[in-house]
C-alpha atoms as a PDB file:
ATOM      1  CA  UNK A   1     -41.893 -36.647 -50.299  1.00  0.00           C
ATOM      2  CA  UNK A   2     -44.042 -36.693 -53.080  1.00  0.00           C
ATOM      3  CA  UNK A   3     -44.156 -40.394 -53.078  1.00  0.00           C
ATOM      4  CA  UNK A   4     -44.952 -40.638 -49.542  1.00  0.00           C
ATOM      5  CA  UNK A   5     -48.136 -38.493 -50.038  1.00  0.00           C
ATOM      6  CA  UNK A   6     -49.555 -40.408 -52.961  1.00  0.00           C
ATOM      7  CA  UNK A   7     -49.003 -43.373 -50.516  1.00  0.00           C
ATOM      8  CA  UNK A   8     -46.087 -45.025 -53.212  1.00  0.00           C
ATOM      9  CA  UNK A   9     -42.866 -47.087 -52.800  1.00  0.00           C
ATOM     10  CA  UNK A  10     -39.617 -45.340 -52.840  1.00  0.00           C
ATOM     11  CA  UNK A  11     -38.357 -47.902 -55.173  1.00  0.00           C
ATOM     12  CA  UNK A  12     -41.431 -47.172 -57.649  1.00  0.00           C
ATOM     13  CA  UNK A  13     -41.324 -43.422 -57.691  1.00  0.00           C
ATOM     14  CA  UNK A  14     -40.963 -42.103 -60.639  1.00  0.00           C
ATOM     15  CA  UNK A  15     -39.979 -38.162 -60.173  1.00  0.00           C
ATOM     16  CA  UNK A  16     -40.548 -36.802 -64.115  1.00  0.00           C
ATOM     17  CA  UNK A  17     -43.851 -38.663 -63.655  1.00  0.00           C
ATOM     18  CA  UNK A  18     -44.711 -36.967 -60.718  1.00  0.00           C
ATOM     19  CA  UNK A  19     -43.166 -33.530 -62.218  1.00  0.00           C
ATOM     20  CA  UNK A  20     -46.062 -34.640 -64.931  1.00  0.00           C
ATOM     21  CA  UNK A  21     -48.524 -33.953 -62.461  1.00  0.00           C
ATOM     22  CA  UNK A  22     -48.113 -30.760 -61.140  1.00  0.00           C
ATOM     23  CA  UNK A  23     -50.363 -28.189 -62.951  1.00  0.00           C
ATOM     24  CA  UNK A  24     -49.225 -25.779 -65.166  1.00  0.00           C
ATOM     25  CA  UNK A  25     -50.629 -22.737 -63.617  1.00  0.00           C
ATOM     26  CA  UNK A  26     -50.092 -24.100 -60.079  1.00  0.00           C
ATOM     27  CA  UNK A  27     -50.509 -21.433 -57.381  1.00  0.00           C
ATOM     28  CA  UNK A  28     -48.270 -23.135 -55.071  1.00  0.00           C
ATOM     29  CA  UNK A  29     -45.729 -22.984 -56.853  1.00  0.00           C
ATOM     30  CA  UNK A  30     -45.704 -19.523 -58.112  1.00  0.00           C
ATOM     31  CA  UNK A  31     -45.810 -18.885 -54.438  1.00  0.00           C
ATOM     32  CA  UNK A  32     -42.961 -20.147 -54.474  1.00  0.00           C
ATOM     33  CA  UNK A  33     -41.317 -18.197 -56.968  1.00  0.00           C
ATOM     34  CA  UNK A  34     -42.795 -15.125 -55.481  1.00  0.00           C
ATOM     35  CA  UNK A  35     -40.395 -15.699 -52.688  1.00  0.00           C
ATOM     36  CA  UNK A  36     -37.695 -15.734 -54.759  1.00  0.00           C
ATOM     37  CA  UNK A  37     -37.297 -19.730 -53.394  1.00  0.00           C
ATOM     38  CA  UNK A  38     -35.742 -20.501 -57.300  1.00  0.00           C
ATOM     39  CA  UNK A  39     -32.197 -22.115 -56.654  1.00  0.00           C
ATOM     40  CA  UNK A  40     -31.678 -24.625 -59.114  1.00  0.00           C
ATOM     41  CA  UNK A  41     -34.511 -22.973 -61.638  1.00  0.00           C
ATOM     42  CA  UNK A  42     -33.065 -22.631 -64.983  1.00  0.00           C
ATOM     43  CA  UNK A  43     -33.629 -19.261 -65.775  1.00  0.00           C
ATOM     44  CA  UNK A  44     -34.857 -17.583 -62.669  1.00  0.00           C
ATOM     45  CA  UNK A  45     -31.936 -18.703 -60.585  1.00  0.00           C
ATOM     46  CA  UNK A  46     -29.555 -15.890 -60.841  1.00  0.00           C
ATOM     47  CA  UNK A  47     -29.408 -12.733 -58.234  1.00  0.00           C
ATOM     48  CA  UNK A  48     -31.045 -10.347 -60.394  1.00  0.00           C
ATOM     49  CA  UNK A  49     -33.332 -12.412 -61.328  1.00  0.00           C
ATOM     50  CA  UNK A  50     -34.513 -13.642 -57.867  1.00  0.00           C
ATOM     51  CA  UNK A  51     -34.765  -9.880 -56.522  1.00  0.00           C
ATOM     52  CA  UNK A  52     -37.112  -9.310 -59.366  1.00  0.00           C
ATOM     53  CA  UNK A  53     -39.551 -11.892 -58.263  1.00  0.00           C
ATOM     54  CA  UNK A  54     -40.845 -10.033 -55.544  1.00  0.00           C
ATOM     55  CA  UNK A  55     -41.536  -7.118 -57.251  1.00  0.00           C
ATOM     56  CA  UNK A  56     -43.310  -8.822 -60.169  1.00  0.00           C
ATOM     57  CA  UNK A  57     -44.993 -11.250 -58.611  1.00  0.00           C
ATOM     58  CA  UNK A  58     -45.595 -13.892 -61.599  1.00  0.00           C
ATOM     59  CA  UNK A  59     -48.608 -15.414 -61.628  1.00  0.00           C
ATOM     60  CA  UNK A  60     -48.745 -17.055 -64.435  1.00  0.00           C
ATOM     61  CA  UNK A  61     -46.153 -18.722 -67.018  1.00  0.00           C
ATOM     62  CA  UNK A  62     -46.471 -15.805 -69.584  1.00  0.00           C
ATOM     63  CA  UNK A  63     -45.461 -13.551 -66.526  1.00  0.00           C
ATOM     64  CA  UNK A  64     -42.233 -15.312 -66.249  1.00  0.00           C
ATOM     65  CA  UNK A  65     -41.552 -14.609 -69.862  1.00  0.00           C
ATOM     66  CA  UNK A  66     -41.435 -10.807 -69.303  1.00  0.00           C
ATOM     67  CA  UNK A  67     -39.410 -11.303 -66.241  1.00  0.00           C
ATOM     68  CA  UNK A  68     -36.673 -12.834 -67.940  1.00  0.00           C
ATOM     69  CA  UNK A  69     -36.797 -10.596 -70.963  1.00  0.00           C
ATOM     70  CA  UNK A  70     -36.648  -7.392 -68.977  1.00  0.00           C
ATOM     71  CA  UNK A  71     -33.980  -8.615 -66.542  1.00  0.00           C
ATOM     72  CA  UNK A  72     -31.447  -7.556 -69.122  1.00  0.00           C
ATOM     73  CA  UNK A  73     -28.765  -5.314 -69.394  1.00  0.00           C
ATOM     74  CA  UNK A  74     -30.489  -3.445 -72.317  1.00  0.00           C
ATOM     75  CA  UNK A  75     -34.019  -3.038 -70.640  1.00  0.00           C
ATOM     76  CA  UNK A  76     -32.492  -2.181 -67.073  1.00  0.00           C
ATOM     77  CA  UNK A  77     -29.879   0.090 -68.886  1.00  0.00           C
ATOM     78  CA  UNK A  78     -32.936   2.176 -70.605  1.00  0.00           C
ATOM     79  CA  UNK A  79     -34.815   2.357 -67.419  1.00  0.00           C
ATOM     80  CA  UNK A  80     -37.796   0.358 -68.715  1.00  0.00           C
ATOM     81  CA  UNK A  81     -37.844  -2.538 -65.714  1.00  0.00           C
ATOM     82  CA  UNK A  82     -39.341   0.233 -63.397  1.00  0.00           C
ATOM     83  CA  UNK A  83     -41.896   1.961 -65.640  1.00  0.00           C
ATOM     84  CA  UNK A  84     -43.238  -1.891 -66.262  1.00  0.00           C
ATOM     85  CA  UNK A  85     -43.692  -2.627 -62.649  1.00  0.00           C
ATOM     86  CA  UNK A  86     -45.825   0.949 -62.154  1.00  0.00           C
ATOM     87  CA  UNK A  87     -47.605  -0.205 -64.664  1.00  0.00           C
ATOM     88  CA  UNK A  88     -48.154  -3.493 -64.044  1.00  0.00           C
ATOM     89  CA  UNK A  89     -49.122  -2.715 -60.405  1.00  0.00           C
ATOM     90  CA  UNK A  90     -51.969  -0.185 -62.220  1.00  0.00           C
ATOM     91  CA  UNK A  91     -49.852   3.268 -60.464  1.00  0.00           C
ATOM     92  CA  UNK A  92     -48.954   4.624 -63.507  1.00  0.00           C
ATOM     93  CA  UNK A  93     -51.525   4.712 -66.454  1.00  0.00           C
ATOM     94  CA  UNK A  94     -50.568   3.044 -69.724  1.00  0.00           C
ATOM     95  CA  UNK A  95     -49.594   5.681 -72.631  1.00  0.00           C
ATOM     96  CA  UNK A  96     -48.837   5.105 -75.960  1.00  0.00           C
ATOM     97  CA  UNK A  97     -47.248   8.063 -78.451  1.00  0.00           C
ATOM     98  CA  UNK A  98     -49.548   8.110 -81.664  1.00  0.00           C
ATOM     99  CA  UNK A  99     -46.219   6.548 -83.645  1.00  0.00           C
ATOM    100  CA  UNK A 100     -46.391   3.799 -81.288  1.00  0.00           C
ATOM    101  CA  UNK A 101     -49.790   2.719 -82.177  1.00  0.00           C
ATOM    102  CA  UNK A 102     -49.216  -0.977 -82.336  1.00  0.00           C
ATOM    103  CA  UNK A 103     -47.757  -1.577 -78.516  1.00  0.00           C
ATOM    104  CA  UNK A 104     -51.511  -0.839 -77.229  1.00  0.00           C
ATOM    105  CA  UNK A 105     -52.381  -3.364 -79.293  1.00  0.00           C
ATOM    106  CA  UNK A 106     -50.358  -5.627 -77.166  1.00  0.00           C
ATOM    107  CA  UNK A 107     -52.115  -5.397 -73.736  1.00  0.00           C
ATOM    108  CA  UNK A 108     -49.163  -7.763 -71.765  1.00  0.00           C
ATOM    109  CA  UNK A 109     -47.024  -4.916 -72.820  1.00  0.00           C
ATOM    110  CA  UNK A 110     -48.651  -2.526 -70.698  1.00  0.00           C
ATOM    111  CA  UNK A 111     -47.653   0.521 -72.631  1.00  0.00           C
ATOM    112  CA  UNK A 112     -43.949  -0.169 -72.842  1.00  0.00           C
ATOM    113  CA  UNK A 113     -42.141  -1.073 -76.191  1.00  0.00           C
ATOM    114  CA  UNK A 114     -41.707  -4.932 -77.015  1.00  0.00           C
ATOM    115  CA  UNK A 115     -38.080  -6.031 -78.830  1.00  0.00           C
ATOM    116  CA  UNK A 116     -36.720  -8.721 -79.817  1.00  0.00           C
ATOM    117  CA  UNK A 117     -32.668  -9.485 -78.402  1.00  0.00           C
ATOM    118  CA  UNK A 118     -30.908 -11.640 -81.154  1.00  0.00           C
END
C-alpha cells in the first residue's frame, strides 16, 4: 500500500526503505498503539502489554520505555503501575519523601521510584 501511494512499482518497493520514512514521533502511529492495534510489535505485543496501552496512552518513544518497564511482575506486584497512571494523568499530585530526594529530580518519573531489573 505504501508503494501505491508514493505512485511506485511493486517490483521496486523497497519496504525497510519505506519503514525509513516514517517519522520517529509519528502521531499516526502512536494512534495506533493507543488502540492497542500492536500484533506483531516486538515488545508491546503481549496481553498485558496491549491492555496497558490504553491507559497510558504513549505519545512519544520515551513513553513506550516506561510502559514496558512497568509492565512487570515486580512493578505490578508492588502496586506502582496504578499510582504512575494517577500521576501521569495529573489526579494525583507528585510526592517525594525527603530520603527520596533524587526521583524529583527525574521529572518522567513522576514521583515514583526508578530501578533498574538485571
Amino acid at each position: 500500500m505504501i508503494h501505491e501511494s508514493k505512485g511506485q512499482k511493486a517490483d521496486s518497493f523497497d519496504p525497510i526503505a519505506a519503514l525509513a520514512e516514517i517519522p520517529p514521533e509519528d502521531p499516526h502511529v502512536y494512534d495506533a498503539i493507543c488502540r492497542a492495534d500492536t500484533i506483531g510489535v516486538f515488545q508491546i505485543e503481549s496481553r498485558a502489554q496491549m491492555a496497558m496501552l490504553p491507559r497510558m496512552k504513549p505519545r512519544k518513544f520515551y513513553d513506550l520505555v516506561i510502559e514496558v518497564a512497568i509492565v512487570r511482575p515486580g512493578p505490578i506486584s508492588r502496586g506502582m503501575v496504578h499510582p504512575y497512571l494517577r500521576r501521569r494523568g495529573g489526579q494525583e499530585p507528585r510526592y517525594v519523601a525527603a530520603s527520596f530526594a533524587f526521583v524529583d529530580s527525574r521529572p518522567h518519573a513522576r514521583g515514583s521510584l526508578s530501578f533498574k531489573s538485571r
